[in-house]
Protein backbone atom coordinates (compact mmCIF):
# COMPACT_ATOMS: atom_id res chain seq x y z
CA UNK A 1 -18.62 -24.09 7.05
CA UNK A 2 -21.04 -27.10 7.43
CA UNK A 3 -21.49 -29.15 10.73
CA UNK A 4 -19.83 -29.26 14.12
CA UNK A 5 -17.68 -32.50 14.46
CA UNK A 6 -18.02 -34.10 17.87
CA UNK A 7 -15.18 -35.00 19.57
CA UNK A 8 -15.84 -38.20 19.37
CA UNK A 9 -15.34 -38.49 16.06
CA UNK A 10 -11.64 -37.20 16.67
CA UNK A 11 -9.70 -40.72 18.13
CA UNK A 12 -6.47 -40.11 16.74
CA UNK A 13 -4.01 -37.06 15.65
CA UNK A 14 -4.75 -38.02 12.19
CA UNK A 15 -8.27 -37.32 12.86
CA UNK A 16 -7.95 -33.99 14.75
CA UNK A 17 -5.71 -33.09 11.87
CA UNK A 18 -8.41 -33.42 8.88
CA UNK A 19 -10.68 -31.11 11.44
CA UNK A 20 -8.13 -28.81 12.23
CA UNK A 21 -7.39 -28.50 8.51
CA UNK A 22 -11.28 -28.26 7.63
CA UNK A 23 -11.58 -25.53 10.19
CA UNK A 24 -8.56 -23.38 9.11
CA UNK A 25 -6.70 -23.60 12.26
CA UNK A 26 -3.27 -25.29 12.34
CA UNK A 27 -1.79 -26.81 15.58
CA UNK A 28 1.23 -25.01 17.42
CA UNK A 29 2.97 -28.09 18.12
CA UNK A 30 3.57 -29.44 14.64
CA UNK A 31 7.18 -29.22 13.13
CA UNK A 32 7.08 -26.70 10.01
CA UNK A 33 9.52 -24.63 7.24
CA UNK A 34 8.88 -21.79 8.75
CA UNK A 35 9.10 -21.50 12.95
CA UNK A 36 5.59 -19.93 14.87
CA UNK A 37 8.83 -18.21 16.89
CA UNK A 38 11.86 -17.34 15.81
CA UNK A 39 14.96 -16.87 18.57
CA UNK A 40 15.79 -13.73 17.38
CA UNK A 41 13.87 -11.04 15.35
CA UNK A 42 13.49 -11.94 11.48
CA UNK A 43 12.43 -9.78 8.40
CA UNK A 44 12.39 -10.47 4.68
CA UNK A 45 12.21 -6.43 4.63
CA UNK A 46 15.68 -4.77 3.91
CA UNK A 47 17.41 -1.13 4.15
CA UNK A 48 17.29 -0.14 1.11
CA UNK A 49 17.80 3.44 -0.59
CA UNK A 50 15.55 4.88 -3.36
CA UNK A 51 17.22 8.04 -4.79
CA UNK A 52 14.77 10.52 -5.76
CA UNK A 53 16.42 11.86 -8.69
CA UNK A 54 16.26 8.63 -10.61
CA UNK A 55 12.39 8.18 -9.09
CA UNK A 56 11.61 11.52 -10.36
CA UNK A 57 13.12 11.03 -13.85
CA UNK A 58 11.30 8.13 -13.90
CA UNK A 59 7.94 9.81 -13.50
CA UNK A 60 8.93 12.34 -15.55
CA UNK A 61 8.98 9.80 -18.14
CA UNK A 62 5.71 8.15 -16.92
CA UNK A 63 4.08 11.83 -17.03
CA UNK A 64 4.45 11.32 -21.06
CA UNK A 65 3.30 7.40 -20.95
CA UNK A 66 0.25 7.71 -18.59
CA UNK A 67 -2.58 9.11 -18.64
CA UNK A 68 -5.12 9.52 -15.38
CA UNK A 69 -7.96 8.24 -17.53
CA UNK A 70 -6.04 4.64 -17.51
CA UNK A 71 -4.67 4.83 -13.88
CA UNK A 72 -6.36 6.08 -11.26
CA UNK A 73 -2.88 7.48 -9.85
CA UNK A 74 0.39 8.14 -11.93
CA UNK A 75 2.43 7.12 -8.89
CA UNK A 76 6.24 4.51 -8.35
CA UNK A 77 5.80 2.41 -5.41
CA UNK A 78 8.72 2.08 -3.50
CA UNK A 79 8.98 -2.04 -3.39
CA UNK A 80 11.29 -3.05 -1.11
CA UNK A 81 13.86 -5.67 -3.07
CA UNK A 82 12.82 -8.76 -1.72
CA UNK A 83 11.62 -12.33 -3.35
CA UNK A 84 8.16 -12.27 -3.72
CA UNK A 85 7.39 -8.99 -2.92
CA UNK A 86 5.53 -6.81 -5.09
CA UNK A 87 4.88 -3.61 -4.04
CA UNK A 88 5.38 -3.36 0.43
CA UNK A 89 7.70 -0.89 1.90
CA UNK A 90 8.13 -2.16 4.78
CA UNK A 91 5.73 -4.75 6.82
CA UNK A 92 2.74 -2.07 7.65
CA UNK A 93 3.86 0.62 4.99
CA UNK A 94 3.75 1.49 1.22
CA UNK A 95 5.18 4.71 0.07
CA UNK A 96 4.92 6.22 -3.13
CA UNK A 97 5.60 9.30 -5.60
CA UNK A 98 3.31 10.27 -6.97
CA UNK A 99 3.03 13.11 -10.62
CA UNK A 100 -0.06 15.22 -10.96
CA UNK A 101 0.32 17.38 -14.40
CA UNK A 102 -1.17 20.42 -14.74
CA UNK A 103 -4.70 20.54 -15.31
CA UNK A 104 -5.17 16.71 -14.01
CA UNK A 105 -8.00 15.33 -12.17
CA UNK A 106 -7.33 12.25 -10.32
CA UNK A 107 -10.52 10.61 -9.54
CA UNK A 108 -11.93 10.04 -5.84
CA UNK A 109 -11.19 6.79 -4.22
CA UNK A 110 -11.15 5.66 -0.71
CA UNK A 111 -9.31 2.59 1.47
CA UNK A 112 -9.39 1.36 4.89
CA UNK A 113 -5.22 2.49 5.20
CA UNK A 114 -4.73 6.34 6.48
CA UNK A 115 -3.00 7.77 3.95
CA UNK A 116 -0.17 10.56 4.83
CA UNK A 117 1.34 12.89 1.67
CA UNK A 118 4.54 15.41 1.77
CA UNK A 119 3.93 17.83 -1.18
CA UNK A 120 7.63 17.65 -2.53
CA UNK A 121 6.62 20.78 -5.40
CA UNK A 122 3.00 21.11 -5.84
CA UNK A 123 2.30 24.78 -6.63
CA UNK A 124 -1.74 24.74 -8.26
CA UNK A 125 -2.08 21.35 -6.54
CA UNK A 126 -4.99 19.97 -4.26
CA UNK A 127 -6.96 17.61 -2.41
CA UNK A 128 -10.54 16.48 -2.26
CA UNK A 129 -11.35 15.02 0.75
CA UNK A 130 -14.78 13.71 1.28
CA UNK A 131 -16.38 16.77 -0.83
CA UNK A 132 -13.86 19.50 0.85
CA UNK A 133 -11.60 20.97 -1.21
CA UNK A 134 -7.83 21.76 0.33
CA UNK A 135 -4.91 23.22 -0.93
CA UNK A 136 -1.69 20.83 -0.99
CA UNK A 137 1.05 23.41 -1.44
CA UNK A 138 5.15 22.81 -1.36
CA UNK A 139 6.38 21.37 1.59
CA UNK A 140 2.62 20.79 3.06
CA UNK A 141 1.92 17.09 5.23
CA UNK A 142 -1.43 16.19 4.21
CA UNK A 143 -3.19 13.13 6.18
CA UNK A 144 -6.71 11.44 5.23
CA UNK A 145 -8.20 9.40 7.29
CA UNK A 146 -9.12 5.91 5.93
CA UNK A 147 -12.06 5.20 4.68
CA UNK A 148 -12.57 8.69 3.14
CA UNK A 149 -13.56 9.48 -0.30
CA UNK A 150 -10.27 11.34 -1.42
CA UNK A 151 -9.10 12.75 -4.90
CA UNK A 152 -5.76 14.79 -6.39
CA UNK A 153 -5.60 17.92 -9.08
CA UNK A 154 -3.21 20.22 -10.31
CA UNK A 155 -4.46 23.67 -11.34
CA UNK A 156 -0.97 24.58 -11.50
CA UNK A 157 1.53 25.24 -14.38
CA UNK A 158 4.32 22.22 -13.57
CA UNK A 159 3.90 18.79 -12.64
CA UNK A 160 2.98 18.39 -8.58
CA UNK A 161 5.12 15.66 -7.34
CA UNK A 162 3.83 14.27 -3.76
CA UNK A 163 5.53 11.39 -1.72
């Protein structure tokens, strides 16, 4: 950051401006594009409908294309449609399915997000959660808590499929 303006060095708006912009702060009372407050409740996020069929064919084909080794997770986002998004939900969520094949290892990582899976068919399938191994079986809800070292694999005989 560097020095500490004095206020005296601040006579006009134009002034107070430049230091407003040099510390990263912007003034509520200037006109903008976009309003601080909005009359009514706005999103750029949309109901939208993702049908798992075509999702699932879809990673059915990516089960062929990818390989763990080059992705840490074989796994469709679930974007919601609008410009400029590229991979939210909604505004706090991203949701996924996700393919494990049998005999797949995907590697440990960990993020600040809490991470919640629904094992849609996962026979063979499991988690690794900061060393601890757990079973993620059909219809299980697995949660992780963020920041924890946390891995997938399959021992199974068909692909796992987790959303």
């Amino acid at each position: 950051m560097g020095q500490v303006a004095p206020k005296s060095s601040m006579k006009t708006l134009d002034d107070l401006y430049v230091e407003a912009e040099r510390l990263d702060v912007t003034p509520g009372w200037v006109s903008r594009d976009q309003p601080l407050f909005w009359k009514e409740p706005r999103s750029s996020y949309r109901p939208h409908h993702w049908s798992y069929q075509d999702v699932k064919n879809a990673l059915a084909a990516a089960g062929d294309l990818i390989d763990v080794a080059h992705a840490e997770r074989r796994n469709l986002i679930l974007r919601n449609p609008f410009p400029g998004n590229n991979f939210a939900t909604t505004k706090t969520l991203v949701c996924a399915y996700q393919m494990i094949l049998p005999g797949e290892v995907a590697p440990s990582h960990r993020h600040s997000a809490h991470a919640l899976r629904v094992i849609i068919d996962g026979k063979g399938s499991y988690s690794i959660v900061n060393g601890t191994k757990m079973a993620m079986e059909s219809g299980d809800v697995v949660l992780t808590p963020g920041t924890h070292w946390h891995g997938h694999g399959h021992e199974g005989d068909e692909p796992a499929l987790l959303a």
